[in-house]
PDB file of N, CA and C in Angstrom:
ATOM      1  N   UNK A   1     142.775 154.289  58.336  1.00  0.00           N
ATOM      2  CA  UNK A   1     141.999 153.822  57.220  1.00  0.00           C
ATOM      3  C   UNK A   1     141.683 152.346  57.457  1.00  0.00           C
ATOM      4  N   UNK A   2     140.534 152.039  57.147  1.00  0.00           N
ATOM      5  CA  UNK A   2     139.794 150.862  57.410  1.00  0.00           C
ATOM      6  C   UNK A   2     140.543 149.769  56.404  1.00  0.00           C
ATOM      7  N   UNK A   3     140.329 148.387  56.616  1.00  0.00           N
ATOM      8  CA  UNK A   3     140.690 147.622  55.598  1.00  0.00           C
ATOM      9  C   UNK A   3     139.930 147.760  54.497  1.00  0.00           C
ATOM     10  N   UNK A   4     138.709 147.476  55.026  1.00  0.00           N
ATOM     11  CA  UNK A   4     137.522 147.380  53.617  1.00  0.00           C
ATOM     12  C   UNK A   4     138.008 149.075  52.826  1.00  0.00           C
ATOM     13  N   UNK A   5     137.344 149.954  53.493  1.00  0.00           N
ATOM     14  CA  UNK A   5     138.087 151.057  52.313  1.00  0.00           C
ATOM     15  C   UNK A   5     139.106 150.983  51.487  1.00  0.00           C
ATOM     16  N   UNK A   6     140.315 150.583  52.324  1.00  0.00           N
ATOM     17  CA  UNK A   6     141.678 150.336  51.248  1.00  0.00           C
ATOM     18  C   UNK A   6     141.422 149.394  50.654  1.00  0.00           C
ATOM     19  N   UNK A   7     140.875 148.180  50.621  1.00  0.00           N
ATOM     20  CA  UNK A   7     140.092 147.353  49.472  1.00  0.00           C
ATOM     21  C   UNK A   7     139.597 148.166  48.491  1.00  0.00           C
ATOM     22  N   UNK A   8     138.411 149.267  48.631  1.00  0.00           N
ATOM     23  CA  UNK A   8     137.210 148.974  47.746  1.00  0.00           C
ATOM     24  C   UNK A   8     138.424 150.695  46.770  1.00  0.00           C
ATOM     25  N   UNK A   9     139.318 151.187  47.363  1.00  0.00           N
ATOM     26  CA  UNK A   9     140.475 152.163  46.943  1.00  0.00           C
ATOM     27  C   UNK A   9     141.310 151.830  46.036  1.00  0.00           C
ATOM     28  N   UNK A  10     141.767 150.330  46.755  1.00  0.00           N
ATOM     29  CA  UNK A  10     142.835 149.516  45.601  1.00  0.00           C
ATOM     30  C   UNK A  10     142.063 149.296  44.092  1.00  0.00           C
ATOM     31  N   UNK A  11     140.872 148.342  44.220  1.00  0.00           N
ATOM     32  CA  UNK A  11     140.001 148.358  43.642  1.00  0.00           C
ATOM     33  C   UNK A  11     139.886 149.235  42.379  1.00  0.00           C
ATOM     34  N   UNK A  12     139.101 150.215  42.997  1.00  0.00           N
ATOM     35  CA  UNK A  12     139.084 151.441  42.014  1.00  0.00           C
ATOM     36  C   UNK A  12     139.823 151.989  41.630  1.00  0.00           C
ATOM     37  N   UNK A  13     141.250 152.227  42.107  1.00  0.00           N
ATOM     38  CA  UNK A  13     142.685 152.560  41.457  1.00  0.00           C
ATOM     39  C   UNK A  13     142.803 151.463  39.934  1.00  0.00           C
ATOM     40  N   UNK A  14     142.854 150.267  40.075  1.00  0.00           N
ATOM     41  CA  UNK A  14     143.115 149.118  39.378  1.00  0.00           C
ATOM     42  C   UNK A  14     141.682 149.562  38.187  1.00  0.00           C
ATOM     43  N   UNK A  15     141.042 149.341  38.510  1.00  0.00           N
ATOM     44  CA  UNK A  15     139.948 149.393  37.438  1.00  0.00           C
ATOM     45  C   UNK A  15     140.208 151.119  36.632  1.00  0.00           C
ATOM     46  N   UNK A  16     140.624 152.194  37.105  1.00  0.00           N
ATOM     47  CA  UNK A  16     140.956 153.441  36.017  1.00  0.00           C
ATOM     48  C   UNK A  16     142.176 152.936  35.839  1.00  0.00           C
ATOM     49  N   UNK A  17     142.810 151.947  36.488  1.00  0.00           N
ATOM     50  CA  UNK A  17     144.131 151.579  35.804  1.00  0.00           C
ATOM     51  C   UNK A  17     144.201 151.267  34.405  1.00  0.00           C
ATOM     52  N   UNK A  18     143.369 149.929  34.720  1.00  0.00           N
ATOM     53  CA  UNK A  18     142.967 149.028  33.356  1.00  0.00           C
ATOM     54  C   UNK A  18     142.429 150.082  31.964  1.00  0.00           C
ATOM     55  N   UNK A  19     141.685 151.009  32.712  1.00  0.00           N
ATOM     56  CA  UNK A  19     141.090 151.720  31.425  1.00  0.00           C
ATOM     57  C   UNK A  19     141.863 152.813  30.981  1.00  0.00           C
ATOM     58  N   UNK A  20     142.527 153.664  31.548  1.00  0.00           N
ATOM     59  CA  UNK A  20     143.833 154.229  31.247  1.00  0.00           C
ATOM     60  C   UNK A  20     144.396 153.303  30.454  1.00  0.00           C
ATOM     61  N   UNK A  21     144.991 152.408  30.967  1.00  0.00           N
ATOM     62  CA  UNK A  21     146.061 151.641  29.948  1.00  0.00           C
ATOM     63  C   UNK A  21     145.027 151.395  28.807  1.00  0.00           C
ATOM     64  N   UNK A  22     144.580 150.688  28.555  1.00  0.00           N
ATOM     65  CA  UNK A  22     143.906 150.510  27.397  1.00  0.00           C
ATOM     66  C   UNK A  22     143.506 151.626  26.309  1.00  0.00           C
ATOM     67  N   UNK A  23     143.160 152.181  27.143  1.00  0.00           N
ATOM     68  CA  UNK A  23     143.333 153.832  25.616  1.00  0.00           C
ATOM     69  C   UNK A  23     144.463 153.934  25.277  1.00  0.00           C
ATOM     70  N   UNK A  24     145.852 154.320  26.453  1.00  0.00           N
ATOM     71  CA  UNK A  24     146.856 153.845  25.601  1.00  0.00           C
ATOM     72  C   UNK A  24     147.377 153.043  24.965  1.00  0.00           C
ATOM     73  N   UNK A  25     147.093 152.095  25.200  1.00  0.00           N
ATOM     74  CA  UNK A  25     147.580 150.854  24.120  1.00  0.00           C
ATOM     75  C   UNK A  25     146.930 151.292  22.879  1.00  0.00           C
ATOM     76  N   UNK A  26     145.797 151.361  23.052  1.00  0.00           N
ATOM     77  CA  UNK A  26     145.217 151.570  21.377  1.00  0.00           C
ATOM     78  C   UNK A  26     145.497 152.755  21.146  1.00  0.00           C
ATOM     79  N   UNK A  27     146.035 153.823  21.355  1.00  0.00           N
ATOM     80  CA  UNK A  27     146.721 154.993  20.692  1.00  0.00           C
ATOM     81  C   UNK A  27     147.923 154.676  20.400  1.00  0.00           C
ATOM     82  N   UNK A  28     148.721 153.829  21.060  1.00  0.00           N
ATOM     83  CA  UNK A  28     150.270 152.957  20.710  1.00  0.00           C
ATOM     84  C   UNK A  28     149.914 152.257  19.279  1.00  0.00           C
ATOM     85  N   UNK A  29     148.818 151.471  19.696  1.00  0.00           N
ATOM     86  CA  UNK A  29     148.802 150.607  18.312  1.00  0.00           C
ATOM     87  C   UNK A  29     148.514 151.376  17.269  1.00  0.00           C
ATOM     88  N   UNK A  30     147.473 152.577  16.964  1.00  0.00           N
ATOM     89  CA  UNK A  30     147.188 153.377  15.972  1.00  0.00           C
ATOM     90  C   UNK A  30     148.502 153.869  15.757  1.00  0.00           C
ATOM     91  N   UNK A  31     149.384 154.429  16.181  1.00  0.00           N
ATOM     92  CA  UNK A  31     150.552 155.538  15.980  1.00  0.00           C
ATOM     93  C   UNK A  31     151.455 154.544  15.588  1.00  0.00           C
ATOM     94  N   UNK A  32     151.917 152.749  15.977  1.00  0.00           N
ATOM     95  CA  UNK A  32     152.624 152.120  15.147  1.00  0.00           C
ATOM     96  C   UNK A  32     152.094 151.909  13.062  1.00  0.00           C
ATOM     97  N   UNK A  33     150.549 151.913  13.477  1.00  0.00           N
ATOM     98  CA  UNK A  33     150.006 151.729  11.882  1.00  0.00           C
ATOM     99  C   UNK A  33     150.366 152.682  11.256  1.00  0.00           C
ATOM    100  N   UNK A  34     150.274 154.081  11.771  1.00  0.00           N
ATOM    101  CA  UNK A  34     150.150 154.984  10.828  1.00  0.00           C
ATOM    102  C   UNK A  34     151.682 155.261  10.526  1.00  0.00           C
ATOM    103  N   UNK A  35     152.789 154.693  11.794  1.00  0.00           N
ATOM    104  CA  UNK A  35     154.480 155.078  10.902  1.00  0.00           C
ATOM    105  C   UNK A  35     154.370 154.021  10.146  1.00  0.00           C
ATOM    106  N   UNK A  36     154.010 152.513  10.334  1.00  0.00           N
ATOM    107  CA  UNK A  36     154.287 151.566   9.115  1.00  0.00           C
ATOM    108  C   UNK A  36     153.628 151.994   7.825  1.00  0.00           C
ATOM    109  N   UNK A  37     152.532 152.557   7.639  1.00  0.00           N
ATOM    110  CA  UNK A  37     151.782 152.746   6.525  1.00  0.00           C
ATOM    111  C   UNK A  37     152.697 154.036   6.059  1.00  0.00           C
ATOM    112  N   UNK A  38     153.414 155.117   6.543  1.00  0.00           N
ATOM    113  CA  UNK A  38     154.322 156.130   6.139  1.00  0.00           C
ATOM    114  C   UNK A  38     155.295 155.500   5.602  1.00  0.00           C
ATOM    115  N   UNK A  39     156.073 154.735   5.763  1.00  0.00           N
ATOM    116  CA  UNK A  39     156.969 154.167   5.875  1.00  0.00           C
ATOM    117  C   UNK A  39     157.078 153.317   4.528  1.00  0.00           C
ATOM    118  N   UNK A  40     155.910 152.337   4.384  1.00  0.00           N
ATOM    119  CA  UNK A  40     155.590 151.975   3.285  1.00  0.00           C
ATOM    120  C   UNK A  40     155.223 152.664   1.803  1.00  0.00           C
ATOM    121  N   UNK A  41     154.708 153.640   2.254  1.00  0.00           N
ATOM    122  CA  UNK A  41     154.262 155.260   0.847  1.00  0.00           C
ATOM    123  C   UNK A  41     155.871 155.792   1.046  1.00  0.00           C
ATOM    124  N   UNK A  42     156.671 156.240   1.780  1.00  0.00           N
ATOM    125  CA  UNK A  42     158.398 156.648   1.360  1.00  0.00           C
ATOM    126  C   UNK A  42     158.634 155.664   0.376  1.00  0.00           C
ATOM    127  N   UNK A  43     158.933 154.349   1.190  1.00  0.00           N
ATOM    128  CA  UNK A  43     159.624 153.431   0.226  1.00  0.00           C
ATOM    129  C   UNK A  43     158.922 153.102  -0.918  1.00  0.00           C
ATOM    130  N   UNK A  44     157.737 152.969  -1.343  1.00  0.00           N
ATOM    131  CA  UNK A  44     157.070 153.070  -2.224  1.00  0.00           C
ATOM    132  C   UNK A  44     157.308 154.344  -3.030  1.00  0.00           C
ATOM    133  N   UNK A  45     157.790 155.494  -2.800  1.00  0.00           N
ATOM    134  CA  UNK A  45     157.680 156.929  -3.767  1.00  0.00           C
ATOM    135  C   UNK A  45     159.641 156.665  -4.062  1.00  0.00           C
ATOM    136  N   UNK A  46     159.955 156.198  -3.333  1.00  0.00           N
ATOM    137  CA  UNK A  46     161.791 156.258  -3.523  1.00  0.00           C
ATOM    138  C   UNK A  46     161.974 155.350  -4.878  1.00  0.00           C
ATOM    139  N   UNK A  47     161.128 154.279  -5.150  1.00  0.00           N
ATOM    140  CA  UNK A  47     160.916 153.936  -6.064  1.00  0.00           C
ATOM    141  C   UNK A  47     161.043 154.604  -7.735  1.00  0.00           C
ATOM    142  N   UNK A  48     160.271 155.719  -8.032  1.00  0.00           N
ATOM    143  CA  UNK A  48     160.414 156.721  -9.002  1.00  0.00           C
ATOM    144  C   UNK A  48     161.412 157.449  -8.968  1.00  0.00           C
ATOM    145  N   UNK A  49     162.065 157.377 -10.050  1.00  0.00           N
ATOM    146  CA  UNK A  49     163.455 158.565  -9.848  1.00  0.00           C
ATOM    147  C   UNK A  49     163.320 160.139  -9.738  1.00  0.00           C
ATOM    148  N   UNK A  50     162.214 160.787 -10.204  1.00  0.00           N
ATOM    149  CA  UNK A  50     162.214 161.876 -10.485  1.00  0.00           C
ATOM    150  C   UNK A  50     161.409 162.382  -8.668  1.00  0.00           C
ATOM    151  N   UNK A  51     160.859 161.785  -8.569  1.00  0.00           N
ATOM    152  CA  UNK A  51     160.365 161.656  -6.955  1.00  0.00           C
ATOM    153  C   UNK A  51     161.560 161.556  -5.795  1.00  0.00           C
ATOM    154  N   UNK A  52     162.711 160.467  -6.181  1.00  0.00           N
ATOM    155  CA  UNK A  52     163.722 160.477  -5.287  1.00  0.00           C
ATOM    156  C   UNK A  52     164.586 161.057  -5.572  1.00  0.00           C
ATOM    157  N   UNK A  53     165.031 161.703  -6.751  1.00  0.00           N
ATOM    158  CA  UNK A  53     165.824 163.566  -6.874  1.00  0.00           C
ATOM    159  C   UNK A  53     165.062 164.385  -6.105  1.00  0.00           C
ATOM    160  N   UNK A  54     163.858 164.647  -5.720  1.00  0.00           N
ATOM    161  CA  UNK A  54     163.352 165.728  -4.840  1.00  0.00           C
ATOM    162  C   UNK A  54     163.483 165.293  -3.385  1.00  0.00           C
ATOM    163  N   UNK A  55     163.576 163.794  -3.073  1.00  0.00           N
ATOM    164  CA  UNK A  55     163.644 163.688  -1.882  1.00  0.00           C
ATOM    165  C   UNK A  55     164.844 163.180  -1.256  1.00  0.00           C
ATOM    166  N   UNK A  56     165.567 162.742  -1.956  1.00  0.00           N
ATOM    167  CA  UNK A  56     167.066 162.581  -1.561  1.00  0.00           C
ATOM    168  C   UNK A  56     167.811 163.518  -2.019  1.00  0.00           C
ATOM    169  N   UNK A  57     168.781 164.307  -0.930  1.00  0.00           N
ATOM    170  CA  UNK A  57     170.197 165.556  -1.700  1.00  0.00           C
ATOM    171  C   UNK A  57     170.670 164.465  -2.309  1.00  0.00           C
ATOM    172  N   UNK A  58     171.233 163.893  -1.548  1.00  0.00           N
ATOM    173  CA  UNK A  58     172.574 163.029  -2.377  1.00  0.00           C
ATOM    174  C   UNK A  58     172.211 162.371  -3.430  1.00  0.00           C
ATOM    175  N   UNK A  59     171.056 162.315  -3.884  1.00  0.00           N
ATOM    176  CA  UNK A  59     170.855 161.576  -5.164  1.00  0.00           C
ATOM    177  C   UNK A  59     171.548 162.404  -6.291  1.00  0.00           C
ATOM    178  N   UNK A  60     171.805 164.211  -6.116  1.00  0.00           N
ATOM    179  CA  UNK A  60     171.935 164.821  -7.170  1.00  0.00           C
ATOM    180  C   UNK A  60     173.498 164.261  -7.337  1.00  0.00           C
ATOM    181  N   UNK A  61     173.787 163.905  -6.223  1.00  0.00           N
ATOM    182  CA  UNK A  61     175.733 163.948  -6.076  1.00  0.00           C
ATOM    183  C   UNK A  61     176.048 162.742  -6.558  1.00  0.00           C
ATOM    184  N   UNK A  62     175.438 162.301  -6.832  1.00  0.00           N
ATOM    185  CA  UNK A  62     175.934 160.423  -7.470  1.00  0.00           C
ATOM    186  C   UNK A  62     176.385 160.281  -8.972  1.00  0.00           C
ATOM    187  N   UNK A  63     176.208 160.931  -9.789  1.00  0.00           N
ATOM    188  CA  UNK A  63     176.855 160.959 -10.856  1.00  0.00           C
ATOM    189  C   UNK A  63     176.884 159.928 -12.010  1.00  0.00           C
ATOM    190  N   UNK A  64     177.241 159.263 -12.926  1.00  0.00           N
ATOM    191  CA  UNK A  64     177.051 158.213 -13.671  1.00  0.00           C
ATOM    192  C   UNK A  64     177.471 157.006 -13.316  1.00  0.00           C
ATOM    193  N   UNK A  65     176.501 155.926 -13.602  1.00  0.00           N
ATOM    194  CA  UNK A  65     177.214 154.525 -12.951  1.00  0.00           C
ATOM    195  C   UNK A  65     178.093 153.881 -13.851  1.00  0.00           C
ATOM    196  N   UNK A  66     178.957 153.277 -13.051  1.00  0.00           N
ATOM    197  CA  UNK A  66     180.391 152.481 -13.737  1.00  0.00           C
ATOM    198  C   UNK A  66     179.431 151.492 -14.376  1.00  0.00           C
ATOM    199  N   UNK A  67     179.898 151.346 -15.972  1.00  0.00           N
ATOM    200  CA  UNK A  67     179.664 149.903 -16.942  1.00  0.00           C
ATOM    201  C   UNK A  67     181.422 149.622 -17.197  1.00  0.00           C
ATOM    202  N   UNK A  68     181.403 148.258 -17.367  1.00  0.00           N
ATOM    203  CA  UNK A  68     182.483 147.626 -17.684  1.00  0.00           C
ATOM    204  C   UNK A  68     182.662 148.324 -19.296  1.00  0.00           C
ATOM    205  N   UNK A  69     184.330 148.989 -19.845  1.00  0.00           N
ATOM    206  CA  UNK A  69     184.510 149.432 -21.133  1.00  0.00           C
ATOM    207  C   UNK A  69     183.741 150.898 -21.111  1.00  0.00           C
ATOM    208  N   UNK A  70     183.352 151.313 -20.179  1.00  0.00           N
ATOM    209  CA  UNK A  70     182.657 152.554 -20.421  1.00  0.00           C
ATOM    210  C   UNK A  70     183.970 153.910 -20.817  1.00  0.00           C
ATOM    211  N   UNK A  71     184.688 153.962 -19.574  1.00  0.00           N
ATOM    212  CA  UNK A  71     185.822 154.626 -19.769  1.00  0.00           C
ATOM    213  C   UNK A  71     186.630 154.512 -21.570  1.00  0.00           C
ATOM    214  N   UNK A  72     186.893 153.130 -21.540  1.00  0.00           N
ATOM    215  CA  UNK A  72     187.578 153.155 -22.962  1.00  0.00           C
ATOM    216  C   UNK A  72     186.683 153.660 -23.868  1.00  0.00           C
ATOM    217  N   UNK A  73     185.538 153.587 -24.283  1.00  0.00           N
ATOM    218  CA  UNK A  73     184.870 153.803 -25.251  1.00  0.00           C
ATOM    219  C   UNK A  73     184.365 155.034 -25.532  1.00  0.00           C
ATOM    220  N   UNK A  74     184.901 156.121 -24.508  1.00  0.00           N
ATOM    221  CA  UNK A  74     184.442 157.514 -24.326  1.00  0.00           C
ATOM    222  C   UNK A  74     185.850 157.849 -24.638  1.00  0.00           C
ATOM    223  N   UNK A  75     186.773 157.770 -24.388  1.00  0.00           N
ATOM    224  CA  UNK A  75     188.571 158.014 -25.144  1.00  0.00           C
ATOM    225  C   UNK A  75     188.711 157.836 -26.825  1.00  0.00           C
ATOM    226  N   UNK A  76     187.665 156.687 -27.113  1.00  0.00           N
ATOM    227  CA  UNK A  76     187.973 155.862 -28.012  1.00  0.00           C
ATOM    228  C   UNK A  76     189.037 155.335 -28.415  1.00  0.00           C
ATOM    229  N   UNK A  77     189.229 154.329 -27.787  1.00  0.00           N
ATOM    230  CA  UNK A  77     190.354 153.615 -27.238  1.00  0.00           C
ATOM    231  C   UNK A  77     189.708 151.791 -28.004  1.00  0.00           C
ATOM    232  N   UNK A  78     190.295 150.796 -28.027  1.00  0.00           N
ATOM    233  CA  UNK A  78     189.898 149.412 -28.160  1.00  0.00           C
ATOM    234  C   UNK A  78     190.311 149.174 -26.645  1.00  0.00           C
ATOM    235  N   UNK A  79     189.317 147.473 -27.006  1.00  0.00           N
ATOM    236  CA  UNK A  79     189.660 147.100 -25.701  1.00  0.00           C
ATOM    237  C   UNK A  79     190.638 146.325 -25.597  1.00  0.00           C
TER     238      UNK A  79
END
């Protein structure tokens, strides 16, 4: 193989290089927008409770939250 050929070979390897990569990059960059923009509508819907009982199990398993005097005042007890 001649020099000039393997020149004008390298060449043209490098240039479908460049353009290969570049579609991928911009399919990389689209597919990062579209998990951040998902990502943002979850945490945005986790927000509503009746929305995050359907989308979290463990939300059903959590049960009532501790207030200070809560216990005594359900005994009826003083404090």
């Amino acid at each position: 193989m001649s020099r000039k050929n393997y020149e004008s070979r390298q060449e043209s390897y490098e240039q479908l290089f460049v353009q290969y990569s570049g579609r991928v990059e911009k399919a990389l960059a689209g597919l990062l927008i579209v998990f951040l923009a998902a990502l943002l509508v979850s945490q945005f819907l986790l927000l509503f409770p009746p929305v995050r009982e359907m989308l979290v199990k463990v939300e059903k398993l959590e049960g009532r939250s501790y207030t200070y005097g809560s216990f005594s005042q359900e005994r009826g007890e003083a404090d």
